[in-house]
N, C-alpha and C. Protein backbone atom coordinates (compact mmCIF):
# COMPACT_ATOMS: atom_id res chain seq x y z
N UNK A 1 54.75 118.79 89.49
CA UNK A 1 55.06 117.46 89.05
C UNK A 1 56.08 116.84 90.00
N UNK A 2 55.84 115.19 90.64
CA UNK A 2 56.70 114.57 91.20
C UNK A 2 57.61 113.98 90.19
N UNK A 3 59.23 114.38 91.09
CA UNK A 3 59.99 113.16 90.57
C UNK A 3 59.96 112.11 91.67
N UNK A 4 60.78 111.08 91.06
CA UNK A 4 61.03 109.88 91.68
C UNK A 4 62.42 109.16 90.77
N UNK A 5 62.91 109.04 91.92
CA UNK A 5 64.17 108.14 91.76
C UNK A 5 64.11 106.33 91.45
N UNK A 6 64.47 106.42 90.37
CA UNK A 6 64.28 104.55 90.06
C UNK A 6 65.53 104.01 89.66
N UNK A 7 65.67 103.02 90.29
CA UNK A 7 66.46 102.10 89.84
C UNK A 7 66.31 101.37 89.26
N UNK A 8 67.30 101.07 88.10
CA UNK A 8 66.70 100.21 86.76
C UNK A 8 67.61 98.85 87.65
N UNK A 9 67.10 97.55 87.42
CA UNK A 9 67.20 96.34 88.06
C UNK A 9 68.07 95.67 86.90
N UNK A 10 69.08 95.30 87.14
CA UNK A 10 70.02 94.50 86.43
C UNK A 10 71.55 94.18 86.84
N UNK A 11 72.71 93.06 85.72
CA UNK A 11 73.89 93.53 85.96
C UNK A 11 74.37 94.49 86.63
N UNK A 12 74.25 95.67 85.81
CA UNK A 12 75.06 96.93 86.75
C UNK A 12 74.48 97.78 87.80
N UNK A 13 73.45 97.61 88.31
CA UNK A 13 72.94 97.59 89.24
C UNK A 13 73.55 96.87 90.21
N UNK A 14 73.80 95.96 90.39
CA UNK A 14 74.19 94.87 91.30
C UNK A 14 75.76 95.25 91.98
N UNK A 15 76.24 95.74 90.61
CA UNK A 15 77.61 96.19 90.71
C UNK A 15 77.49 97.55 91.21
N UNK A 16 77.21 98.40 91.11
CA UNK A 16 77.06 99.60 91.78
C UNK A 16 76.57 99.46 93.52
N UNK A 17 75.44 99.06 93.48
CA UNK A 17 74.89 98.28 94.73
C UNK A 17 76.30 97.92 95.56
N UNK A 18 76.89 96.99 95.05
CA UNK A 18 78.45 96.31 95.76
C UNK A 18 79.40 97.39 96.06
N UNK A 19 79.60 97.98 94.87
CA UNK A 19 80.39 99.00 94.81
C UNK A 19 80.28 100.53 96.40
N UNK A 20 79.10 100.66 96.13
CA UNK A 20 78.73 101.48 97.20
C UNK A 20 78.77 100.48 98.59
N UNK A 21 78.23 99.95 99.02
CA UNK A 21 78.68 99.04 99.93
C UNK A 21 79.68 99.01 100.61
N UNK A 22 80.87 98.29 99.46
CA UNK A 22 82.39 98.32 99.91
C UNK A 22 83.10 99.51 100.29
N UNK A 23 82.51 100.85 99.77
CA UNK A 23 82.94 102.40 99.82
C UNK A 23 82.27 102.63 101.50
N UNK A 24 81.86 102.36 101.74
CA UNK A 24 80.60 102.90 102.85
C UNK A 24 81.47 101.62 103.75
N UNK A 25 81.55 100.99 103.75
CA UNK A 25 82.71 100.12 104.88
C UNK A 25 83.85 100.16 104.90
N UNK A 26 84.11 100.62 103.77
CA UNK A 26 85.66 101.18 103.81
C UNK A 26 85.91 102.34 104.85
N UNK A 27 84.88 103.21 104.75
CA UNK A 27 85.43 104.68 105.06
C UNK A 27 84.72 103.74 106.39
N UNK A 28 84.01 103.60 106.77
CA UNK A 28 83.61 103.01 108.45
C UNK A 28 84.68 102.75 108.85
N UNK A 29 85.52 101.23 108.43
CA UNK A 29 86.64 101.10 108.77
C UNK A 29 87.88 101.74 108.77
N UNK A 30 87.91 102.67 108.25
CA UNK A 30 89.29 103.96 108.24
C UNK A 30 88.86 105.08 109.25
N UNK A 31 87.75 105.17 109.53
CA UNK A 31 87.49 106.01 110.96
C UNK A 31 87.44 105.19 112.32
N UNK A 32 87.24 104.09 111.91
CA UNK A 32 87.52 103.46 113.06
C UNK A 32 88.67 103.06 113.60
N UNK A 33 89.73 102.42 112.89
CA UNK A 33 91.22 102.85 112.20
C UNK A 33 92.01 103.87 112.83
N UNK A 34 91.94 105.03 112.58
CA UNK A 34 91.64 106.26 112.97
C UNK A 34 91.45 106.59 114.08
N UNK A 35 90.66 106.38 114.50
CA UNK A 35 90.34 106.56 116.00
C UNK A 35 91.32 105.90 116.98
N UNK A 36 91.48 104.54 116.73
CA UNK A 36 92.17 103.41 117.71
C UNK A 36 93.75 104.31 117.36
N UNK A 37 94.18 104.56 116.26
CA UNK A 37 95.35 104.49 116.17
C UNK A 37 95.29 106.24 117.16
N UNK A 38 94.47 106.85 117.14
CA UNK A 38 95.00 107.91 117.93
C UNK A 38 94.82 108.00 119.31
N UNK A 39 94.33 106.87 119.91
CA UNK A 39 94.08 106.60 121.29
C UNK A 39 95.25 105.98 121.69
N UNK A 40 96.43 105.47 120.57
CA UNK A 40 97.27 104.99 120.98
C UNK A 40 98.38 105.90 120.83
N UNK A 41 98.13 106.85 120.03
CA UNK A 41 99.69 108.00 120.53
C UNK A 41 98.96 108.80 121.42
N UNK A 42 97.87 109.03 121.85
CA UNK A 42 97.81 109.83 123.17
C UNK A 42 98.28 109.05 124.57
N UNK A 43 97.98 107.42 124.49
CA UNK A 43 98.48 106.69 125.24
C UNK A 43 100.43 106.72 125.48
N UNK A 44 100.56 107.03 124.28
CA UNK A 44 102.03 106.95 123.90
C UNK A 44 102.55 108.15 124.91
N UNK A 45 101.72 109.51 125.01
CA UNK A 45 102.57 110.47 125.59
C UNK A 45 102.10 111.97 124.50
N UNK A 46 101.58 111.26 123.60
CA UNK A 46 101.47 112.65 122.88
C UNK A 46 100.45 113.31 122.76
N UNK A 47 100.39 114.65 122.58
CA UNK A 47 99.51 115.87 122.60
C UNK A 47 98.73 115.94 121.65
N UNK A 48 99.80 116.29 120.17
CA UNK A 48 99.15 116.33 119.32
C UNK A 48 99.13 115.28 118.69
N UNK A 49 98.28 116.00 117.01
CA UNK A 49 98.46 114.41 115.98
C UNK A 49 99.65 114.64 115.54
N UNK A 50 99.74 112.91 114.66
CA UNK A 50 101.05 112.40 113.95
C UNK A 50 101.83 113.77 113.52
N UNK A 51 100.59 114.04 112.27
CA UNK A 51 100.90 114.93 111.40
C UNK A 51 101.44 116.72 112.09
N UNK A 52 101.11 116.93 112.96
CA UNK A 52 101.31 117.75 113.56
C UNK A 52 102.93 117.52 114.11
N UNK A 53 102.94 116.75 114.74
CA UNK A 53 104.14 116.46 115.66
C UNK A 53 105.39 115.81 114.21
N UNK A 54 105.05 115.78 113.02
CA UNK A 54 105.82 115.38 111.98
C UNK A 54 106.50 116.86 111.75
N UNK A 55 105.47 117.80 111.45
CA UNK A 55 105.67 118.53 110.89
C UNK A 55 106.48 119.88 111.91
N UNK A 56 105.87 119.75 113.29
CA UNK A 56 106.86 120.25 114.51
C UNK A 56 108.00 119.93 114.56
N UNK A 57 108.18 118.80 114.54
CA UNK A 57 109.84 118.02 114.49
C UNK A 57 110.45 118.47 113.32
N UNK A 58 110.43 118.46 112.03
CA UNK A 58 110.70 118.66 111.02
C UNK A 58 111.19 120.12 110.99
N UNK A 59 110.48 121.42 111.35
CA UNK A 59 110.88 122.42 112.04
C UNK A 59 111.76 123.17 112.75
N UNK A 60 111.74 122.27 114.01
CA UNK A 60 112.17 122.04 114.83
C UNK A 60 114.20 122.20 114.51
N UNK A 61 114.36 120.84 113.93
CA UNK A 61 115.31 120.80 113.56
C UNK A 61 116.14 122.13 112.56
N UNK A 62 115.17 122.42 112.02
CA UNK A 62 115.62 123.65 110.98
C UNK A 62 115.79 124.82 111.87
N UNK A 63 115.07 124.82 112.91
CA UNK A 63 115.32 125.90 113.56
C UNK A 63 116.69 126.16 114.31
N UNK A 64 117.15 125.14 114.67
CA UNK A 64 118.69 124.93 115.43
C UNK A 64 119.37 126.54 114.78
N UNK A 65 119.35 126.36 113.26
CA UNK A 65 120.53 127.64 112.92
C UNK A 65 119.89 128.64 112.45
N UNK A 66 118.79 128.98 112.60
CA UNK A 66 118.21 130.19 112.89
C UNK A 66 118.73 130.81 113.68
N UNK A 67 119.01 132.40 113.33
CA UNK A 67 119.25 133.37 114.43
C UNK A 67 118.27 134.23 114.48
N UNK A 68 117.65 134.72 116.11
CA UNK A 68 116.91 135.63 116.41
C UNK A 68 117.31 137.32 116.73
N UNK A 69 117.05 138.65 116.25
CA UNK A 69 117.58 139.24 116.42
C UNK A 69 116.27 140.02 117.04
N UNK A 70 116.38 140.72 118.42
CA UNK A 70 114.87 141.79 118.75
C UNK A 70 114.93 142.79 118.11
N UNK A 71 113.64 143.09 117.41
CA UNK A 71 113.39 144.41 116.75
C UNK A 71 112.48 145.51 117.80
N UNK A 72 111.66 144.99 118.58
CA UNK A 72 111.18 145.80 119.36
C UNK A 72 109.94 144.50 120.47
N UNK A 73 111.13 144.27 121.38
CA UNK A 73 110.79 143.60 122.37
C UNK A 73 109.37 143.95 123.05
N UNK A 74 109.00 144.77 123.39
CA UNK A 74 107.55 145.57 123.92
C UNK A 74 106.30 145.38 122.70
N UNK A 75 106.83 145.44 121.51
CA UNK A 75 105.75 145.14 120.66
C UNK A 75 105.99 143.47 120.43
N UNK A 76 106.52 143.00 120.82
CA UNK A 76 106.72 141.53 119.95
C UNK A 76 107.42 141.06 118.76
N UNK A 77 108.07 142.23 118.33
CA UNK A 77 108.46 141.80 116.98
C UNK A 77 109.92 141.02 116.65
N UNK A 78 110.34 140.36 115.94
CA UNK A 78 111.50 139.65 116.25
C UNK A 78 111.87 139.11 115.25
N UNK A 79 113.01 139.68 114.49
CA UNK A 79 113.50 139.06 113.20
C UNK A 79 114.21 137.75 113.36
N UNK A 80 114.40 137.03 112.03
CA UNK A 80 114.97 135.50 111.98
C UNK A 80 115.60 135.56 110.76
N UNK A 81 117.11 135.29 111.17
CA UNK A 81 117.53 134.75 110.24
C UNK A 81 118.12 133.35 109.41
N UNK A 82 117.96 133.06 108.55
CA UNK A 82 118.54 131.71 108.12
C UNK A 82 119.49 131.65 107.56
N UNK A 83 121.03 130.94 107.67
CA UNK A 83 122.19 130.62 107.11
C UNK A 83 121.66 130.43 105.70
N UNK A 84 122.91 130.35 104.96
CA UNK A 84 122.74 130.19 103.75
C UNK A 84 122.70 128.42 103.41
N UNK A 85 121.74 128.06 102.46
CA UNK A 85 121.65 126.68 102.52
C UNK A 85 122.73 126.23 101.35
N UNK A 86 123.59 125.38 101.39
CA UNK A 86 124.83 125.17 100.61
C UNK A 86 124.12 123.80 99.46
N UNK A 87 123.04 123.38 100.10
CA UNK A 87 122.41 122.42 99.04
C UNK A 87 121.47 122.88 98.00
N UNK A 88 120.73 124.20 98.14
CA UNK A 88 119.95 124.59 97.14
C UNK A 88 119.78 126.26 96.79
N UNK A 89 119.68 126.56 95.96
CA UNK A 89 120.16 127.94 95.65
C UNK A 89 118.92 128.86 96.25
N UNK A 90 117.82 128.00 96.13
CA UNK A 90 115.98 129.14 96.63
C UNK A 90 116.33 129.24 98.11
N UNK A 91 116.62 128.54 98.94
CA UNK A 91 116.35 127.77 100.17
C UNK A 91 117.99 128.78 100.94
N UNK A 92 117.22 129.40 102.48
CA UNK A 92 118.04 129.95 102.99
C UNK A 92 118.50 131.56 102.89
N UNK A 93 119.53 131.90 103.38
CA UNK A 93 120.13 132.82 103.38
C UNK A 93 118.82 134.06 103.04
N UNK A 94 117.81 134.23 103.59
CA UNK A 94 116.79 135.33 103.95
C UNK A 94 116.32 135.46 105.45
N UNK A 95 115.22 136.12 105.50
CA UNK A 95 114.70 136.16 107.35
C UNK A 95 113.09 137.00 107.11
N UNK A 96 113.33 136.12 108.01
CA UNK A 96 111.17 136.76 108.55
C UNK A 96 111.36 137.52 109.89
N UNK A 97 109.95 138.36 110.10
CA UNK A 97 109.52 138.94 110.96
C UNK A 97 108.08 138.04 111.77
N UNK A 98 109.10 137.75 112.86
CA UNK A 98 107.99 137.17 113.51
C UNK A 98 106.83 137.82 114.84
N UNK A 99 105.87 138.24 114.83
CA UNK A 99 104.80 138.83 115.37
C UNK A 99 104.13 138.21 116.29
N UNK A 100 104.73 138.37 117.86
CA UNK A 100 104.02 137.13 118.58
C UNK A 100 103.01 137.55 119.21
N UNK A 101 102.22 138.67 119.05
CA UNK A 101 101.01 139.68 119.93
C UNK A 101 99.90 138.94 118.88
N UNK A 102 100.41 138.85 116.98
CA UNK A 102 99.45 138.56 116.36
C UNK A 102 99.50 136.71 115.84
N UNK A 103 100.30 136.28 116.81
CA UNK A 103 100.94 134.64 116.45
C UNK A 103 100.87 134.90 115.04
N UNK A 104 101.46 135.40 114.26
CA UNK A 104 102.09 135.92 112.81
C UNK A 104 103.65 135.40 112.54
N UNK A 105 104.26 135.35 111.53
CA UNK A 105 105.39 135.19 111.18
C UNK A 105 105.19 135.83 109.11
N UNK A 106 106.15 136.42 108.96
CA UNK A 106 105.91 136.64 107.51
C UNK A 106 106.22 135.61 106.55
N UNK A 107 106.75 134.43 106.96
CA UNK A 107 106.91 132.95 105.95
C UNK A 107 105.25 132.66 105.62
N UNK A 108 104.16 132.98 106.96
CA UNK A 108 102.82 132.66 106.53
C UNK A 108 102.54 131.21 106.35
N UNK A 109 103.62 130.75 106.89
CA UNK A 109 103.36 128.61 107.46
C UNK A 109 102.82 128.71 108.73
N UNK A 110 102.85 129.36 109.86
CA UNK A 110 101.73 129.60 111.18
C UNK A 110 100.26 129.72 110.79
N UNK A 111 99.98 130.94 109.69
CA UNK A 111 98.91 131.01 109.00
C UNK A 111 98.43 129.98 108.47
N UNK A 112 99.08 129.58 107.63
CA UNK A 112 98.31 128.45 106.58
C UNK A 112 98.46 127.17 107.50
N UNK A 113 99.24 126.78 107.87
CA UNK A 113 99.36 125.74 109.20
C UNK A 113 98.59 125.25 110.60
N UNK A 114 98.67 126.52 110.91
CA UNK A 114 98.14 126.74 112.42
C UNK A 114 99.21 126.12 113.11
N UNK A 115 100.69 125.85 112.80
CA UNK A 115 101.30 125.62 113.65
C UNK A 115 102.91 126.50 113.86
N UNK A 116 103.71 126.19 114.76
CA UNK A 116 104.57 127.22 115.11
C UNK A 116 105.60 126.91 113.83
N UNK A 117 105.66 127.65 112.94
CA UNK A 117 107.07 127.62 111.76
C UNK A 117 108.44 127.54 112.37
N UNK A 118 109.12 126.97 111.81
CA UNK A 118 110.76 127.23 112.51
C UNK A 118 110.99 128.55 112.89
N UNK A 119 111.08 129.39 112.21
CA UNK A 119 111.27 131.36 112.27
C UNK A 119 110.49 131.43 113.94
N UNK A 120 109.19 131.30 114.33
CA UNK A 120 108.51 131.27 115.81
C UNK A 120 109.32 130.03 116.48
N UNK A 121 109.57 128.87 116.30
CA UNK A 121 110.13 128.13 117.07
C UNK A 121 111.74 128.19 117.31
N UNK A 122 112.17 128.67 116.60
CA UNK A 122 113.79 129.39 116.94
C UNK A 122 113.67 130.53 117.87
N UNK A 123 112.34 131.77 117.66
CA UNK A 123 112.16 132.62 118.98
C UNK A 123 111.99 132.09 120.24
N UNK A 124 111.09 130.86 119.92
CA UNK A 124 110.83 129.91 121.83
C UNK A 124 112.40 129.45 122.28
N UNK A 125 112.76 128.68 121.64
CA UNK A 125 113.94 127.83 121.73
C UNK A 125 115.14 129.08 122.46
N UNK A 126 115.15 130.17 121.62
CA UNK A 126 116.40 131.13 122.14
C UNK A 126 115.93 131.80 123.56
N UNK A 127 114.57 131.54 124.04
CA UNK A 127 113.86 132.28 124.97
C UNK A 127 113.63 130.99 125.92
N UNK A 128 113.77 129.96 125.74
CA UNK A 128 113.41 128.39 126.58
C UNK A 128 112.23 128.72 127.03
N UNK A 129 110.91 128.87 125.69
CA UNK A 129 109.77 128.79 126.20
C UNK A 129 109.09 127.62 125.39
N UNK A 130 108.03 126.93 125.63
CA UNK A 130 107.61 126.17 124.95
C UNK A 130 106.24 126.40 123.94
N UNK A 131 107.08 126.56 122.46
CA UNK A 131 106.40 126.86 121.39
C UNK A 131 105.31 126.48 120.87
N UNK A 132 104.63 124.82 121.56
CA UNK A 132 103.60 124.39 121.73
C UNK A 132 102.68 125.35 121.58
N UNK A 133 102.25 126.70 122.55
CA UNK A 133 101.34 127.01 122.67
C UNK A 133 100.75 127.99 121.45
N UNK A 134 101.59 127.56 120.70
CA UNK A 134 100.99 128.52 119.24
C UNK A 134 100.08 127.33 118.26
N UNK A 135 100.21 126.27 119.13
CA UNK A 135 99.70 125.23 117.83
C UNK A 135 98.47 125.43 117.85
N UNK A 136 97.30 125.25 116.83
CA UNK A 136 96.07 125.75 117.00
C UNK A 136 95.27 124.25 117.42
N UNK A 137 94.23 124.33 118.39
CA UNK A 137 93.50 123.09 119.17
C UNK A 137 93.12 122.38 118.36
N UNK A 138 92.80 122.37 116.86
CA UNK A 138 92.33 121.98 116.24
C UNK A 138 93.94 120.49 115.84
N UNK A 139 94.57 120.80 116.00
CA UNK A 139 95.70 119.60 116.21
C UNK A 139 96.15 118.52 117.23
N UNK A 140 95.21 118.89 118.37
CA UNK A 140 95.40 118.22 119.44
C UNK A 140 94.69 116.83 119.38
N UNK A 141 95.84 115.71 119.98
CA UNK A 141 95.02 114.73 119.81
C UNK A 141 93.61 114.17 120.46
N UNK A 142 93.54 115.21 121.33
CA UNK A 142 92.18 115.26 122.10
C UNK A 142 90.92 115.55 121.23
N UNK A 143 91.64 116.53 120.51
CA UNK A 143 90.38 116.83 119.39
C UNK A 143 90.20 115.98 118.00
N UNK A 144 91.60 115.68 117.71
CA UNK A 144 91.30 113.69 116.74
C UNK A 144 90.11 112.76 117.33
N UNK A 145 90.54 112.72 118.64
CA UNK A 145 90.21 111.54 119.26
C UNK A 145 88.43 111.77 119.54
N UNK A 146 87.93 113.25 119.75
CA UNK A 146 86.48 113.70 120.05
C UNK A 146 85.56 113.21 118.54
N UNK A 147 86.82 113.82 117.83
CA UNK A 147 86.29 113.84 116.60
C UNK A 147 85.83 112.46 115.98
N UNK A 148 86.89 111.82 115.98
CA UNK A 148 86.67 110.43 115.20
C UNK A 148 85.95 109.42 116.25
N UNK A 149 85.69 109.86 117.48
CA UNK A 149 84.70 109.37 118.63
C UNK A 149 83.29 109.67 118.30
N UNK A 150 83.09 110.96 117.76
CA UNK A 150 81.42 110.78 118.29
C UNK A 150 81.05 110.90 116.32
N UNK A 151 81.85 110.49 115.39
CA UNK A 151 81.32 109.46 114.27
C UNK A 151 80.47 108.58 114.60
N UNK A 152 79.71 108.21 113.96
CA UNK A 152 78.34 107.07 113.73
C UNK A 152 77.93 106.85 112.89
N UNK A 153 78.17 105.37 112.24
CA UNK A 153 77.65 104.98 110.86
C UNK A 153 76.44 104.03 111.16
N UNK A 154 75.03 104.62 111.27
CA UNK A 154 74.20 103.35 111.41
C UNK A 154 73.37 102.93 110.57
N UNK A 155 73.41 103.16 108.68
CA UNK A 155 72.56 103.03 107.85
C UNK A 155 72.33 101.33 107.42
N UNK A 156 73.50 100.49 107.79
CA UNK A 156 73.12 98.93 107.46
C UNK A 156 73.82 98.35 108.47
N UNK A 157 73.36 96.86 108.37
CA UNK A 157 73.99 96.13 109.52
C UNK A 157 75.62 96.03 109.19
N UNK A 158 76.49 95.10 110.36
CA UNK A 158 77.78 94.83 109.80
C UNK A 158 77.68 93.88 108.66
N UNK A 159 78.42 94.12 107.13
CA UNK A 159 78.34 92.64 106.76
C UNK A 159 79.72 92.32 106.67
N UNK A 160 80.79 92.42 107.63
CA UNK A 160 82.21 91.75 107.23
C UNK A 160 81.57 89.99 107.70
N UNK A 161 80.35 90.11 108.11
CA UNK A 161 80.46 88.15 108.48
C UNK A 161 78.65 87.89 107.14
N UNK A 162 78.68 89.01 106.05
CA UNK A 162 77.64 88.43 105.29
C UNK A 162 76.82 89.24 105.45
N UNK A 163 75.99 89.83 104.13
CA UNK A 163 74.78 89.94 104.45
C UNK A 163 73.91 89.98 102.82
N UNK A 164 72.49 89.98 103.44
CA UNK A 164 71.58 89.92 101.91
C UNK A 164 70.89 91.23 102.28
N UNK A 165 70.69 91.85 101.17
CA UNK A 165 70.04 93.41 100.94
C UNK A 165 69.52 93.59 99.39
N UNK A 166 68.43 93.72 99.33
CA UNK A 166 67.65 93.72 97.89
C UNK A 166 67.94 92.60 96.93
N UNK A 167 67.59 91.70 97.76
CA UNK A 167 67.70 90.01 96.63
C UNK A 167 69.42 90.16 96.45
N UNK A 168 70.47 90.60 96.84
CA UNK A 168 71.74 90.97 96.78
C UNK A 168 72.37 90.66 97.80
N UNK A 169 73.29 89.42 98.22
CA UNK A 169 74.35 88.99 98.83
C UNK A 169 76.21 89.29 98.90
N UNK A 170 76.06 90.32 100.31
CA UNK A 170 77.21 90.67 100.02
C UNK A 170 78.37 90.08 101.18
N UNK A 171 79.77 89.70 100.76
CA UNK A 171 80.56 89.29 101.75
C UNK A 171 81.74 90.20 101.15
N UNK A 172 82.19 90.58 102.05
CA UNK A 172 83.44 91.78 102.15
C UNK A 172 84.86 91.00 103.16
N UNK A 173 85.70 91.07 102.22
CA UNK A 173 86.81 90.66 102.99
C UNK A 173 87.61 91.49 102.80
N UNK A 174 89.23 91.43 104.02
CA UNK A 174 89.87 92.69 103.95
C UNK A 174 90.52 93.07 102.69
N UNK A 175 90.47 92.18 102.10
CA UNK A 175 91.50 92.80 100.72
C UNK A 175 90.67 92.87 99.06
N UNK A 176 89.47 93.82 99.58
CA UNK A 176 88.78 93.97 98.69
C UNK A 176 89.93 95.25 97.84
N UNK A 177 89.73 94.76 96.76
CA UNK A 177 91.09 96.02 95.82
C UNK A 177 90.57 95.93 94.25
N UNK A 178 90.58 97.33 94.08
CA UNK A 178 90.66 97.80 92.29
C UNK A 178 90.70 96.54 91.36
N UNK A 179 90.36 96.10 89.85
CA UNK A 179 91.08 94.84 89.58
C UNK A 179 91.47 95.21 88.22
N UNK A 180 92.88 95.12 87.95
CA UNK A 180 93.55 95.98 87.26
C UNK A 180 92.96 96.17 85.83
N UNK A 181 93.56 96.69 84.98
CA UNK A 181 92.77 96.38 83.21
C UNK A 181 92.01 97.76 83.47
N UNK A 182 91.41 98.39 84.09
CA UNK A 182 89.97 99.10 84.07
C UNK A 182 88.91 98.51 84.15
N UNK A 183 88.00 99.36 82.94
CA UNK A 183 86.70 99.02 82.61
C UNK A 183 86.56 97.39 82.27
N UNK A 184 85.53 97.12 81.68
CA UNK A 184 85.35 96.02 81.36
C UNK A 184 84.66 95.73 79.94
């Protein structure tokens, strides 16, 4: 037995119809968005993405009072410690083992991250190497920029200047938004 998909023709039809529409140009326009804005921090000088380089910096800074102590230089291994934090009672005053043969750290923010944790970036910093190279490629803005490059939306024409599609006229302007109350 065939199915077949039908659309029942009415009111909410029309609205769904719109609805999908505006969703499907939205996300066009947020990859496109997207794209431009990361052609412009690679223009800027930068490597990686925002979010990457937010979260490096952020790090970064924490790492200043980290201390590194070698546990066994030939294997890689290299403890870290952190001062005691005087603003919060969880935060601080412990230390990781950082594993640079297995780009490991036992905080497990390299892991879940793919990028260098303060505990690994306090080892570069005390060594003046550049910790960069632990970030995983998948952060680079080269690979934003491939990515949100070879996107292609070609299922309807543009309609930000109008269009008609199933007896249905649609015009989209930028500040298409939610309209409060809910339902109807």
């Amino acid at each position: 037995m065939e199915h077949e998909a039908v659309i029942q023709e009415g009111p909410i039809d029309g609205k769904f119809k719109a609805t999908v529409m505006t969703t499907f140009y939205k996300c066009v326009e947020y990859f496109d968005d997207r794209l431009v804005k990361s052609m412009q921090f690679k223009a800027n000088g930068n490597d990686f993405s925002l979010f990457a380089k937010k979260k490096y910096d952020r790090w970064n800074d924490n790492a200043v009072e980290h201390t590194v102590i070698v546990i066994d230089q030939a294997a890689g291994l290299y403890e870290v410690h952190m001062p005691m934090n005087p603003t919060s009672s969880y935060k601080g005053n412990h230390k990781h083992t950082v594993e640079l043969p297995t780009h490991g750290c036992t905080c497990n923010k390299i892991q879940l991250w793919k990028l260098p944790c303060s505990h690994v970036i306090a080892f570069f910093n005390k060594m003046l190497l550049d910790p960069r190279q632990f970030f995983n490629k998948y952060w680079s803005i080269d690979m934003t920029i491939s990515i949100y490059g070879s996107l292609t939306f070609k299922p309807l024409p543009d309609v930000r200047i109008g269009h008609r599609m199933m007896g249905l006229e649609f015009f989209l302007t930028q500040n298409v938004s939610r309209i409060d109350g809910g339902r109807e």
